[in-house]
PDB file of N, CA and C in Angstrom:
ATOM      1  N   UNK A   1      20.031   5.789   2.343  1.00  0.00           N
ATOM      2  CA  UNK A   1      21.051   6.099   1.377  1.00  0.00           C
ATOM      3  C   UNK A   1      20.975   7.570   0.956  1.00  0.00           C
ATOM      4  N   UNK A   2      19.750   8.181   0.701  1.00  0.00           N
ATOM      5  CA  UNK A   2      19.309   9.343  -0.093  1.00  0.00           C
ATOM      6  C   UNK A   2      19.801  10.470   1.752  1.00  0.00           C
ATOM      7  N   UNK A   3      19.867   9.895   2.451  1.00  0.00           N
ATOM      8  CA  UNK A   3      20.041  10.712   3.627  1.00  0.00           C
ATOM      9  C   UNK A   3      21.983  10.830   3.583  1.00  0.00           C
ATOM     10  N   UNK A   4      22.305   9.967   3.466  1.00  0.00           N
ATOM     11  CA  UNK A   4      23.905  10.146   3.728  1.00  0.00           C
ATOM     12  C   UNK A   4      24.420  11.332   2.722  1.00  0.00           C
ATOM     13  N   UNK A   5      24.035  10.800   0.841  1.00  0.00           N
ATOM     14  CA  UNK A   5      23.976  11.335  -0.160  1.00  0.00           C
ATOM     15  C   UNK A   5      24.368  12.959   0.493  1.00  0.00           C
ATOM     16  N   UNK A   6      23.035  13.284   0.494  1.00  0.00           N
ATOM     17  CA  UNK A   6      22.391  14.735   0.718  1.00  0.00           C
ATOM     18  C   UNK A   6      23.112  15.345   1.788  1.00  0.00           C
ATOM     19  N   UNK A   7      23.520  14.436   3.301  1.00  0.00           N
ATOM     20  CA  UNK A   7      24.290  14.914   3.441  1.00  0.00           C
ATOM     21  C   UNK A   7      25.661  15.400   3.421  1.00  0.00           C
ATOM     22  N   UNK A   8      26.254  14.429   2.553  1.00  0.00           N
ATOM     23  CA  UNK A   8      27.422  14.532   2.084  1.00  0.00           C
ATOM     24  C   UNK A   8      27.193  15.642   1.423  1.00  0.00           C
ATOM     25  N   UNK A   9      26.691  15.688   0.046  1.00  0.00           N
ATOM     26  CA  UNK A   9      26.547  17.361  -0.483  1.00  0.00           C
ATOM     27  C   UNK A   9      26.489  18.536  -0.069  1.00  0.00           C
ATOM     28  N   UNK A  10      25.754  17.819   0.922  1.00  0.00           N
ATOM     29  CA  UNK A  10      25.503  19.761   2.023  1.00  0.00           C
ATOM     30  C   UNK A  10      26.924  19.729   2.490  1.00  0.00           C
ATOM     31  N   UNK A  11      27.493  19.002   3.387  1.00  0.00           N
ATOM     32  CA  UNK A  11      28.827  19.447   4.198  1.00  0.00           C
ATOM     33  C   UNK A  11      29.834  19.748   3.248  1.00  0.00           C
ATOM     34  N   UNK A  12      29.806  19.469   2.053  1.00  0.00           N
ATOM     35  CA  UNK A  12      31.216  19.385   1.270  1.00  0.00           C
ATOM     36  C   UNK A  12      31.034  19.891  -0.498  1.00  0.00           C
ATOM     37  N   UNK A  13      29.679  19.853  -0.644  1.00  0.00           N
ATOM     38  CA  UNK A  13      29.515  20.888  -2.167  1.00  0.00           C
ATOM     39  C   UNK A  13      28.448  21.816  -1.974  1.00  0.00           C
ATOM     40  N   UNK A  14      28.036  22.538  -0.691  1.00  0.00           N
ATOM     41  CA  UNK A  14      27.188  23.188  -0.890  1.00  0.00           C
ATOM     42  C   UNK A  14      27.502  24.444  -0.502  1.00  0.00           C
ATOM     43  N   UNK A  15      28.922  24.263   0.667  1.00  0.00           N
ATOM     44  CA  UNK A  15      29.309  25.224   2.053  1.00  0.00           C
ATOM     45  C   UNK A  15      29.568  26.505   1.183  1.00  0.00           C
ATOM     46  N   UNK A  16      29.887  26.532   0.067  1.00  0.00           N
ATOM     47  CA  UNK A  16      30.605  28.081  -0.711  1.00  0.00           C
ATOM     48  C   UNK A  16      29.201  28.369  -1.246  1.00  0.00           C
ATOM     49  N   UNK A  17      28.288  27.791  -1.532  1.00  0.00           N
ATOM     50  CA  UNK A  17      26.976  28.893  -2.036  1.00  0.00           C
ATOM     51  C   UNK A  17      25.951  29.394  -0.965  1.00  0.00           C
ATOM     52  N   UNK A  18      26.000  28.637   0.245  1.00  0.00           N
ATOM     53  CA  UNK A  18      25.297  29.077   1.112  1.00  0.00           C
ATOM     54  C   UNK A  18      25.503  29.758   2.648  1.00  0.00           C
ATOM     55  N   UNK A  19      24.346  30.082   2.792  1.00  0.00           N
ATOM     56  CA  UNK A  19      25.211  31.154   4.141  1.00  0.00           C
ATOM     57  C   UNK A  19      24.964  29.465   5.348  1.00  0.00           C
ATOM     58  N   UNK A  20      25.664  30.019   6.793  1.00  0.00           N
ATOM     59  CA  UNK A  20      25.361  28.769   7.433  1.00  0.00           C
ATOM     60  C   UNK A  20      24.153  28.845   8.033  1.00  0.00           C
ATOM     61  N   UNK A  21      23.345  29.927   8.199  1.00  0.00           N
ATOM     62  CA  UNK A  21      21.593  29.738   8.709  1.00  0.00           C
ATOM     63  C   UNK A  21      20.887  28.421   7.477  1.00  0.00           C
ATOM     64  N   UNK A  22      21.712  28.601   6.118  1.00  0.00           N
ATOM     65  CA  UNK A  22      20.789  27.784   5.480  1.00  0.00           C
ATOM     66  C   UNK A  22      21.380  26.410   5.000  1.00  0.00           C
ATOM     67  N   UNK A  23      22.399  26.003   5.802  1.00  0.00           N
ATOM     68  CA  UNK A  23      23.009  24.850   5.789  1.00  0.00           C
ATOM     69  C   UNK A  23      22.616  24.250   6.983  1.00  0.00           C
ATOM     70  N   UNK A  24      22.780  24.836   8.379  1.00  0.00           N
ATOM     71  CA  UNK A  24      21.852  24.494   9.367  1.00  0.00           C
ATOM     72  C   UNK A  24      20.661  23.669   8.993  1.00  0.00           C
ATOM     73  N   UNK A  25      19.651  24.549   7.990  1.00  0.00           N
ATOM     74  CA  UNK A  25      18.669  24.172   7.508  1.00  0.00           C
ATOM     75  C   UNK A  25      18.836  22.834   7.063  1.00  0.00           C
ATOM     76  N   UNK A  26      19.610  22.574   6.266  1.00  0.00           N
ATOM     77  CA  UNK A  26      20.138  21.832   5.080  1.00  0.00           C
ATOM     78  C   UNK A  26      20.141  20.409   6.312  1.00  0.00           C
ATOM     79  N   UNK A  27      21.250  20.777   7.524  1.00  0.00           N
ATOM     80  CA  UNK A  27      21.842  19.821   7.963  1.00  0.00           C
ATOM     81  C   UNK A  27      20.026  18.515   9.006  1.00  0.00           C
ATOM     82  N   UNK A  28      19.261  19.818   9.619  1.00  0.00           N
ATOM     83  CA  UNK A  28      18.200  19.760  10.029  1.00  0.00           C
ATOM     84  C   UNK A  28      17.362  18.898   9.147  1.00  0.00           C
ATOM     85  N   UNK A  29      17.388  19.093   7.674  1.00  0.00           N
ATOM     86  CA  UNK A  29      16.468  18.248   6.635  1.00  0.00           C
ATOM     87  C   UNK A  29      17.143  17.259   6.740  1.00  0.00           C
ATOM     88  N   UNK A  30      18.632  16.573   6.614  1.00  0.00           N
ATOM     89  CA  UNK A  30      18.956  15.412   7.143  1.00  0.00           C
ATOM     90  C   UNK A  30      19.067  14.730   8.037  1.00  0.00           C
ATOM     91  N   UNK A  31      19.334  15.095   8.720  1.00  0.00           N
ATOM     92  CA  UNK A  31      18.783  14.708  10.351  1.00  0.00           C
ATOM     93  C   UNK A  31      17.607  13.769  10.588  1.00  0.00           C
ATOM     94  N   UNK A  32      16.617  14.561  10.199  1.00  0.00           N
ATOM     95  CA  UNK A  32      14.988  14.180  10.767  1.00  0.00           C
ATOM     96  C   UNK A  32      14.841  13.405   8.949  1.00  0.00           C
ATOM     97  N   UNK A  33      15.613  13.834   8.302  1.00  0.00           N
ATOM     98  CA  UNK A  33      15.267  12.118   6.942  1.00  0.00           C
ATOM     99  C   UNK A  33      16.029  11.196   7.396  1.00  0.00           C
ATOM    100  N   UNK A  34      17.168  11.017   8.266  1.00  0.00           N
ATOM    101  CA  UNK A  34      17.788  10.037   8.629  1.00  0.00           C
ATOM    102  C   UNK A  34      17.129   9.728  10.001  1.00  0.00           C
ATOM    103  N   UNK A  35      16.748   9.886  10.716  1.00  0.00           N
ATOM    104  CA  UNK A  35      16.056   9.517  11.634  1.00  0.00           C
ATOM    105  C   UNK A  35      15.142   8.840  11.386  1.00  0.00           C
ATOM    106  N   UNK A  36      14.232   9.368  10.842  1.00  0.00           N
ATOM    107  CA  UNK A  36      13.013   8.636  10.408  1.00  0.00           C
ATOM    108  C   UNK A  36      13.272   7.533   9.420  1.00  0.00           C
ATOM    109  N   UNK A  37      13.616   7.785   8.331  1.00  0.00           N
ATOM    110  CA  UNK A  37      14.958   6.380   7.414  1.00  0.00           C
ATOM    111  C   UNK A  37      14.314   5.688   8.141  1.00  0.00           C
ATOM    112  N   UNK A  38      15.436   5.203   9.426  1.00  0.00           N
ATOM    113  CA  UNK A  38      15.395   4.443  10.462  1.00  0.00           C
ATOM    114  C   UNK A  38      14.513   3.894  11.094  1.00  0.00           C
ATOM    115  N   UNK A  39      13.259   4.789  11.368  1.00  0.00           N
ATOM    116  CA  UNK A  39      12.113   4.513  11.977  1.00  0.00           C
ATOM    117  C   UNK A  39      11.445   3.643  11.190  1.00  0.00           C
ATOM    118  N   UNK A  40      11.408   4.378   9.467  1.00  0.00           N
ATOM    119  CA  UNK A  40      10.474   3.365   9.046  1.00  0.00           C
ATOM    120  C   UNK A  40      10.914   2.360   8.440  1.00  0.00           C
ATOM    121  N   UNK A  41      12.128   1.915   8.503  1.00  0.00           N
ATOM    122  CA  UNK A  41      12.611   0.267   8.173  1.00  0.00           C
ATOM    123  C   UNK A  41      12.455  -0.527   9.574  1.00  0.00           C
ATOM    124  N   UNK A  42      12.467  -0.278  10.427  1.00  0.00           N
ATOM    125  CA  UNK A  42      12.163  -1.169  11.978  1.00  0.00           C
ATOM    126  C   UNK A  42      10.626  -0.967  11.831  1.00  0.00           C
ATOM    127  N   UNK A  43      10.054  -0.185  11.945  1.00  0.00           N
ATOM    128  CA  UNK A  43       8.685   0.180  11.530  1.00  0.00           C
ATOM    129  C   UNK A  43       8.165  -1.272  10.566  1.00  0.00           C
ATOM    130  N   UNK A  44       8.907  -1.130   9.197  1.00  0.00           N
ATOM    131  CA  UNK A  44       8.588  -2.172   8.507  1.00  0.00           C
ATOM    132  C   UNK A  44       8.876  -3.785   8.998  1.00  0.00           C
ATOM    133  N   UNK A  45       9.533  -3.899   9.831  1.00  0.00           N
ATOM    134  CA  UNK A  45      10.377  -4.780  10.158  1.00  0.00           C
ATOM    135  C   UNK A  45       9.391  -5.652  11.164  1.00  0.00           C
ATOM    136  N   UNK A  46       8.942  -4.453  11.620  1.00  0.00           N
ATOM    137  CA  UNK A  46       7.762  -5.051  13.194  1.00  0.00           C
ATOM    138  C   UNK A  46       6.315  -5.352  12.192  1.00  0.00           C
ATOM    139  N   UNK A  47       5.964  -4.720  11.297  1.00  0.00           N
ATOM    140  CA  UNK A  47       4.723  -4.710  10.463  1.00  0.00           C
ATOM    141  C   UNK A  47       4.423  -6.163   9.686  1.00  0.00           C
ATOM    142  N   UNK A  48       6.041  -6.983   8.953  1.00  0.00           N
ATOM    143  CA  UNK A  48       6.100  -7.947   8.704  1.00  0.00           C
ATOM    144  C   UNK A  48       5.415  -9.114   9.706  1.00  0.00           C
ATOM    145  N   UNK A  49       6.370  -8.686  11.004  1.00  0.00           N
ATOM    146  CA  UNK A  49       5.826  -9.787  11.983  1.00  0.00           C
ATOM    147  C   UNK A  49       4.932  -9.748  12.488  1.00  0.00           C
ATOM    148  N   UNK A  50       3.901  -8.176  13.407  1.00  0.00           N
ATOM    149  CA  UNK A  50       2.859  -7.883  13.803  1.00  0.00           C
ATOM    150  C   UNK A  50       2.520  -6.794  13.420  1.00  0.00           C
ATOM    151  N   UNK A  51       1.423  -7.433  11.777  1.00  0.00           N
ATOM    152  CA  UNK A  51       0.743  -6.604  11.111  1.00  0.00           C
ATOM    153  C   UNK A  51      -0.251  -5.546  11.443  1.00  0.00           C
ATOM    154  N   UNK A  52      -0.407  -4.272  11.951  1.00  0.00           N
ATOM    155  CA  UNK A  52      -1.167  -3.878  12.571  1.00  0.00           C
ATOM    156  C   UNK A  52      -1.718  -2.511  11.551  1.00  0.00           C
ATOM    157  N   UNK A  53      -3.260  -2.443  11.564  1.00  0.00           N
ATOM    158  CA  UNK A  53      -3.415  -0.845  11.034  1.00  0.00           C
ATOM    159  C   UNK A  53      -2.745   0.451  11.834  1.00  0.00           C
ATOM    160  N   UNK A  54      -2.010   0.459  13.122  1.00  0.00           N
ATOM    161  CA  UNK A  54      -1.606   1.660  13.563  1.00  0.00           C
ATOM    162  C   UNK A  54      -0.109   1.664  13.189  1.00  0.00           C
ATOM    163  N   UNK A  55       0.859   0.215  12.503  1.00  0.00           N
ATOM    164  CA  UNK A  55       1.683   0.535  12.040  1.00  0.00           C
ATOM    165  C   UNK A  55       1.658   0.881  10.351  1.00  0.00           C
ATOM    166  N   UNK A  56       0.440   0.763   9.856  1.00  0.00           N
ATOM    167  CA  UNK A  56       0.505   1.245   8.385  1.00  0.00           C
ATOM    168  C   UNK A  56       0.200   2.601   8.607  1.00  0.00           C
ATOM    169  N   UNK A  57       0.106   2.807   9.288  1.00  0.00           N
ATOM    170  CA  UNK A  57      -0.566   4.544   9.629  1.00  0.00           C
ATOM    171  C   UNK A  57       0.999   4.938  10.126  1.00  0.00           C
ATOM    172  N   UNK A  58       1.328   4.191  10.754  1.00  0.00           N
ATOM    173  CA  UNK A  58       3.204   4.745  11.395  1.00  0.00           C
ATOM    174  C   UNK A  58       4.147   4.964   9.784  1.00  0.00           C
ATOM    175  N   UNK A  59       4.187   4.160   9.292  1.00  0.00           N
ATOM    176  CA  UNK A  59       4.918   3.854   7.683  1.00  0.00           C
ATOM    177  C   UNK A  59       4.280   5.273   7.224  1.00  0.00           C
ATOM    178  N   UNK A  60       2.944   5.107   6.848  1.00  0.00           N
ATOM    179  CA  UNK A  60       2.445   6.231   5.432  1.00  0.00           C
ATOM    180  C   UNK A  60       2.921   7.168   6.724  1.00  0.00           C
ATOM    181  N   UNK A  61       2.611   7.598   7.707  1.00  0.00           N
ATOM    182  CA  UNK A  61       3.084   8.877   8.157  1.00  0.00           C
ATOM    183  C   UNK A  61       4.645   9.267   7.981  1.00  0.00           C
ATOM    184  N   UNK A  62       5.598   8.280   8.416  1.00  0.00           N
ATOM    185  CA  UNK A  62       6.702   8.424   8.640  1.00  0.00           C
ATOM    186  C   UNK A  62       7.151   8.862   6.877  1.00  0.00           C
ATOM    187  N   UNK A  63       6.710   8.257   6.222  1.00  0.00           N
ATOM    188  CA  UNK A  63       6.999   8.477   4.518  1.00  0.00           C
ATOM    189  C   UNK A  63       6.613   9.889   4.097  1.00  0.00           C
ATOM    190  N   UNK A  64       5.772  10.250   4.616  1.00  0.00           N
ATOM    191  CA  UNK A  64       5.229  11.775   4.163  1.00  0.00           C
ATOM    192  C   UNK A  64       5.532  12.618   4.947  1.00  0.00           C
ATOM    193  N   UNK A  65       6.154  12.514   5.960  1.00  0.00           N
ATOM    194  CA  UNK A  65       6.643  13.585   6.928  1.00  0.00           C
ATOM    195  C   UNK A  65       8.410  13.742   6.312  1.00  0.00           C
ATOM    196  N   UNK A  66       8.921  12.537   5.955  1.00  0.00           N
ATOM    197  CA  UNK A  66      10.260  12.739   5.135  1.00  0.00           C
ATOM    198  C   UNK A  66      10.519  13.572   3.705  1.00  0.00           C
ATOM    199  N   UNK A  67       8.725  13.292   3.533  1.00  0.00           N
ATOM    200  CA  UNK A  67       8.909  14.113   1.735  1.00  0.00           C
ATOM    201  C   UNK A  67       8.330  15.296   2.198  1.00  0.00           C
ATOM    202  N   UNK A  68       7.372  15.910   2.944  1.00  0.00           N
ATOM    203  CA  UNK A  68       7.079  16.954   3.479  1.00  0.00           C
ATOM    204  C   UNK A  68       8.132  17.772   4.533  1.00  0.00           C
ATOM    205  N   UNK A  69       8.489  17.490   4.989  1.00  0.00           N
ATOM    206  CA  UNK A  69       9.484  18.008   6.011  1.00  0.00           C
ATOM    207  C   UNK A  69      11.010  18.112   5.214  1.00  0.00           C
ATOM    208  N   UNK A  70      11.222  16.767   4.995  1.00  0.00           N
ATOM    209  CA  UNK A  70      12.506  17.046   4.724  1.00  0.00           C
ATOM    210  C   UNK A  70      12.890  17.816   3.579  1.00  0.00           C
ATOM    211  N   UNK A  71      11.684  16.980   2.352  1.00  0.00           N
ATOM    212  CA  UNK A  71      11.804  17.681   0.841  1.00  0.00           C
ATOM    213  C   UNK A  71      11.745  19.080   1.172  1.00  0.00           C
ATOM    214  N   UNK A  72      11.053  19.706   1.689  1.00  0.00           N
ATOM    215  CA  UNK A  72      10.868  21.340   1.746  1.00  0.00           C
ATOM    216  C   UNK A  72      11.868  22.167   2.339  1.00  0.00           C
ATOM    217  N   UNK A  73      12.158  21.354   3.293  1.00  0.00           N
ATOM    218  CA  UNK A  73      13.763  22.324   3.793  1.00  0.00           C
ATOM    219  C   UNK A  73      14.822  22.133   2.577  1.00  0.00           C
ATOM    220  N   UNK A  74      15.160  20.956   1.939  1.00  0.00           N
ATOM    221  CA  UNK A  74      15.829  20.812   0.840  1.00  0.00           C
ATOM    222  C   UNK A  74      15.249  21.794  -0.338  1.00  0.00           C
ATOM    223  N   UNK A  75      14.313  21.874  -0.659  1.00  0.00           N
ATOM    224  CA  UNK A  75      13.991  22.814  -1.772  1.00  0.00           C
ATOM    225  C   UNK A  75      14.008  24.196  -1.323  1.00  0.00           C
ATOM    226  N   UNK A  76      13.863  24.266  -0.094  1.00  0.00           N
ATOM    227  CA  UNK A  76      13.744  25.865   0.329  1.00  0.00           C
ATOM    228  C   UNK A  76      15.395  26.454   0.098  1.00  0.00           C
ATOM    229  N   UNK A  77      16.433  25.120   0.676  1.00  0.00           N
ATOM    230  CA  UNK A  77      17.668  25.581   0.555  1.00  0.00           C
ATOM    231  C   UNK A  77      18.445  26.045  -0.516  1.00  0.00           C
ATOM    232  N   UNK A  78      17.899  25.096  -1.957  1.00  0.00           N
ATOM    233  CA  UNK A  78      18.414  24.837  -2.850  1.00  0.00           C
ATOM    234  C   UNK A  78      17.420  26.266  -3.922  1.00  0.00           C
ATOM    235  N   UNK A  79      16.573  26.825  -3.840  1.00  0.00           N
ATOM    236  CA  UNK A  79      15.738  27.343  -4.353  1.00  0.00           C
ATOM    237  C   UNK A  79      15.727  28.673  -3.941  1.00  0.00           C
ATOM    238  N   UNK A  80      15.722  28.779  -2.262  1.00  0.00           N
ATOM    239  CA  UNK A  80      15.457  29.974  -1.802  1.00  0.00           C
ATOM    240  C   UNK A  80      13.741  30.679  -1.571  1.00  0.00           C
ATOM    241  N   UNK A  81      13.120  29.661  -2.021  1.00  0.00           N
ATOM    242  CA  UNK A  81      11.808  29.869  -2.139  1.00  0.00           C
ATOM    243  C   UNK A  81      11.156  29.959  -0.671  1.00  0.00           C
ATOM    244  N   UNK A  82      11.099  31.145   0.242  1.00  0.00           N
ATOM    245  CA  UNK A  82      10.965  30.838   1.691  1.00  0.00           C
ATOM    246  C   UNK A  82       9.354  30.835   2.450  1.00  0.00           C
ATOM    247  N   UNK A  83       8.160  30.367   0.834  1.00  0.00           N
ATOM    248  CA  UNK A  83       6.912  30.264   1.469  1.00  0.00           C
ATOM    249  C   UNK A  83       7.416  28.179   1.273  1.00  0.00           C
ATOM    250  N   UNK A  84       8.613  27.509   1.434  1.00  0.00           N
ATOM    251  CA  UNK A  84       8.235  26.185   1.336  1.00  0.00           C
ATOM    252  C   UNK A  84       8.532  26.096   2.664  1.00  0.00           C
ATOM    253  N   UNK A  85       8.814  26.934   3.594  1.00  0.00           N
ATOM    254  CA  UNK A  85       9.062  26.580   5.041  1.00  0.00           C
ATOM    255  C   UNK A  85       7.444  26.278   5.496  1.00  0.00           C
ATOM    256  N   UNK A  86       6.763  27.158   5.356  1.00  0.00           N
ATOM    257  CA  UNK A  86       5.489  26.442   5.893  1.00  0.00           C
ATOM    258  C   UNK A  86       4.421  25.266   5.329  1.00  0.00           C
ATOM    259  N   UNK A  87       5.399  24.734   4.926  1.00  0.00           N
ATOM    260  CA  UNK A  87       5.530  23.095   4.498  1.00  0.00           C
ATOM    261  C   UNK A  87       5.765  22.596   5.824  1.00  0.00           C
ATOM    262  N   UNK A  88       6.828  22.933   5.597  1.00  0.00           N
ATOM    263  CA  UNK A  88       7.514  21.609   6.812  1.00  0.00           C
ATOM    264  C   UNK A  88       7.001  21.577   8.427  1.00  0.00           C
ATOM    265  N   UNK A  89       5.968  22.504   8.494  1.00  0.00           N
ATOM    266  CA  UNK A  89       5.545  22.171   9.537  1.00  0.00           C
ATOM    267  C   UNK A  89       4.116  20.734   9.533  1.00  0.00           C
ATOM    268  N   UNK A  90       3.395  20.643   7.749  1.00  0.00           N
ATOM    269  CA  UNK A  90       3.078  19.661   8.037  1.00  0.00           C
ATOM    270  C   UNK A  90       3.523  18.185   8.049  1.00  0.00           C
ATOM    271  N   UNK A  91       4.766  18.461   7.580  1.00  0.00           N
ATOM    272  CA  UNK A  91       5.673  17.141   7.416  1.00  0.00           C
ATOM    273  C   UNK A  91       5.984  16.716   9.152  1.00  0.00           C
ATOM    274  N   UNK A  92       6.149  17.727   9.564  1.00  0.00           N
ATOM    275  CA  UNK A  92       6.478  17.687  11.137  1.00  0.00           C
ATOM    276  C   UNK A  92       4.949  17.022  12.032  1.00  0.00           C
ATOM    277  N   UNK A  93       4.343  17.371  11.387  1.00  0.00           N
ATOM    278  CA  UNK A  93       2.885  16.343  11.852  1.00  0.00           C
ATOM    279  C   UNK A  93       2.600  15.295  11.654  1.00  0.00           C
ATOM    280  N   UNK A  94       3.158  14.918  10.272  1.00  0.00           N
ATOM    281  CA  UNK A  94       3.088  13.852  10.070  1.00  0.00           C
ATOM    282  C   UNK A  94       4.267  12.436  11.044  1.00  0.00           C
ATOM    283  N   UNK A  95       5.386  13.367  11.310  1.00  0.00           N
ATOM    284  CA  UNK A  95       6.119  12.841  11.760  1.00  0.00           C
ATOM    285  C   UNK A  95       5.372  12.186  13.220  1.00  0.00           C
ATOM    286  N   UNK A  96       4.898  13.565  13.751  1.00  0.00           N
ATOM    287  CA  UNK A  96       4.059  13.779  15.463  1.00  0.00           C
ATOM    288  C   UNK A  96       3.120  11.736  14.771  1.00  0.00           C
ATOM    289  N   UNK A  97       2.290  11.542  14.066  1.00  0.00           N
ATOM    290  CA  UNK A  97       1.380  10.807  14.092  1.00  0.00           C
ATOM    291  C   UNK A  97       2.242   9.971  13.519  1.00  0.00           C
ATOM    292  N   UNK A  98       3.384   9.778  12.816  1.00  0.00           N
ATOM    293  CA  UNK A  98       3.557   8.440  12.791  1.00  0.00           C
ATOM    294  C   UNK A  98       4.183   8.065  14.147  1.00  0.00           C
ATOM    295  N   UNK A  99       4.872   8.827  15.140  1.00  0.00           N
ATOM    296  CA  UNK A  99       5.577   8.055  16.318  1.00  0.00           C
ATOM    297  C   UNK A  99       3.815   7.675  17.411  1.00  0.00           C
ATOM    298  N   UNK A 100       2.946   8.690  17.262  1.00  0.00           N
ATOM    299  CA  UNK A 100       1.736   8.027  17.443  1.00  0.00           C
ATOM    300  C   UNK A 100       1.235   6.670  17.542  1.00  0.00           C
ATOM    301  N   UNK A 101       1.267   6.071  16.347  1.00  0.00           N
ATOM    302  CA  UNK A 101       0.800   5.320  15.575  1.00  0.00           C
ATOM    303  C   UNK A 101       1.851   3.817  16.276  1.00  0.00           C
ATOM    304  N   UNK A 102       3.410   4.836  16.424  1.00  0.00           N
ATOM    305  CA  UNK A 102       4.159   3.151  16.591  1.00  0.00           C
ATOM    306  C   UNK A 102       3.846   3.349  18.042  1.00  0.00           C
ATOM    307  N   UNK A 103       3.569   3.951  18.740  1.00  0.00           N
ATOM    308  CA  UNK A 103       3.299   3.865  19.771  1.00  0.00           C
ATOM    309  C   UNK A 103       1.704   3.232  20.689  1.00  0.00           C
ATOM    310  N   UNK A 104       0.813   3.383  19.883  1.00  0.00           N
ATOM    311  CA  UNK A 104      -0.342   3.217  19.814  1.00  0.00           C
ATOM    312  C   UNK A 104      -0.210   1.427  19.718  1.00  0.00           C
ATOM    313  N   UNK A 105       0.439   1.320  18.465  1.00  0.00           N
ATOM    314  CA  UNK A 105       0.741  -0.204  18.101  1.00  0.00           C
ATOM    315  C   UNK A 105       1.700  -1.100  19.408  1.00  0.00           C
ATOM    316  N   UNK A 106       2.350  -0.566  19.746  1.00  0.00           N
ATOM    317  CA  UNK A 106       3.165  -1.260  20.830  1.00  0.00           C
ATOM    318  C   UNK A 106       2.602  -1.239  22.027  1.00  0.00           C
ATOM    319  N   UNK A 107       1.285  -0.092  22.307  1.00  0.00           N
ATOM    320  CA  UNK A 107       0.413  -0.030  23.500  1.00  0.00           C
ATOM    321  C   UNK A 107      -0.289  -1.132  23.162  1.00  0.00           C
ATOM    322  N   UNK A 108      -1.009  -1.194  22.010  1.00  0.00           N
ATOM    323  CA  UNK A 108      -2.032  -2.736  22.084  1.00  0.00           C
ATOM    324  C   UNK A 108      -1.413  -4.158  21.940  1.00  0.00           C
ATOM    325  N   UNK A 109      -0.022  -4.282  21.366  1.00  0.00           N
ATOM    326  CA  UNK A 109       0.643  -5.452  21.318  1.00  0.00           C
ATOM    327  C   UNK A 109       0.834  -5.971  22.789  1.00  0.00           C
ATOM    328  N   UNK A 110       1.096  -4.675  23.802  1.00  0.00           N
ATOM    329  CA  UNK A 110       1.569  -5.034  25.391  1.00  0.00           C
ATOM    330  C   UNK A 110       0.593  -5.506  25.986  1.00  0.00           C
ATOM    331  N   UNK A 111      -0.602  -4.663  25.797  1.00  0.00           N
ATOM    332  CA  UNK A 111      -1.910  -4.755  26.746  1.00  0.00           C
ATOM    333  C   UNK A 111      -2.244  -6.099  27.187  1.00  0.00           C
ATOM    334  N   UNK A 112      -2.736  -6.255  28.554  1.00  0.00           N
ATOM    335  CA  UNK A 112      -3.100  -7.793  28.505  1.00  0.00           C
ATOM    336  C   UNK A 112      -4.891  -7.998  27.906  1.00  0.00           C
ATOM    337  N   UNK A 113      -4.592  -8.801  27.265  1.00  0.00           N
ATOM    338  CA  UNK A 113      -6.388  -9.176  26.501  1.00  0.00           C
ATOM    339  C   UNK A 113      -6.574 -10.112  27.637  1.00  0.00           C
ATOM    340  N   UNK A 114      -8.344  -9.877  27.494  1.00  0.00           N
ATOM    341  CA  UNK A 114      -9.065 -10.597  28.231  1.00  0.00           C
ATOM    342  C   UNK A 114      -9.056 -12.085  27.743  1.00  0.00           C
ATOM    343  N   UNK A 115      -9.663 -12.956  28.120  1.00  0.00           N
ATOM    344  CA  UNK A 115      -9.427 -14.218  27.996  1.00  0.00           C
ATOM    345  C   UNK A 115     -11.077 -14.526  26.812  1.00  0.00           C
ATOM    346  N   UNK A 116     -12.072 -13.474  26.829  1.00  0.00           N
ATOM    347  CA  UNK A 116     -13.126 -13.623  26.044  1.00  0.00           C
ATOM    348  C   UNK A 116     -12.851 -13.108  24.642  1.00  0.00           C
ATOM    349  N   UNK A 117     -12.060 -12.134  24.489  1.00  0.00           N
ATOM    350  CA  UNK A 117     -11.769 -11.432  23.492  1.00  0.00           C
ATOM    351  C   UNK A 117     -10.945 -12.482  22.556  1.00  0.00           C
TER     352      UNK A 117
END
């Protein structure tokens, strides 16, 4: 929801205060919060049914890479403050380890187990 929002604002109440390098920006912080959105409600969705520690590690990552990444391009836009860009590169890590994590989780869900294990 907070992704549509935001972007609605940027395309249509933001375009007269900002130049377009920093709506780009703007559009980029929604993007990768709506993407991920996404990730981590299926994320949650698979966690319900196959509870795994590499998908709670997918969730908390995917959650802090949206408030790190995305929040900082949003505040950098809205603020101008241009030491919050090197923020968002750890939000962008976090992002890197939560697709990790769902990936990691869907490697051991596939794997065939031994018959002792």
């Amino acid at each position: 929801m907070t992704a549509v929002i935001l972007g609605a604002f940027g395309a249509h109440a933001l375009e007269a205060y900002f130049s377009a390098d920093e709506l780009e920006t703007w559009d980029t912080a929604v993007l990768y919060q709506f993407v991920h959105s996404i990730a981590l409600i299926l994320t949650g969705l698979w966690a319900t049914i196959l509870p795994s520690p590499r998908l709670k590690i997918a969730l908390w990552s995917f959650t802090l890479g949206i408030l790190l990444f995305s929040g900082s391009l949003y505040l950098l836009v809205a603020t101008g403050q241009r030491w919050l860009g090197a923020v968002a590169p750890i939000g962008g890590t976090a992002f890197v380890l939560g697709w990790v994590g769902l990936f990691l989780s869907a490697w051991h869900t596939a794997a065939p187990r031994d018959q002792n294990d």
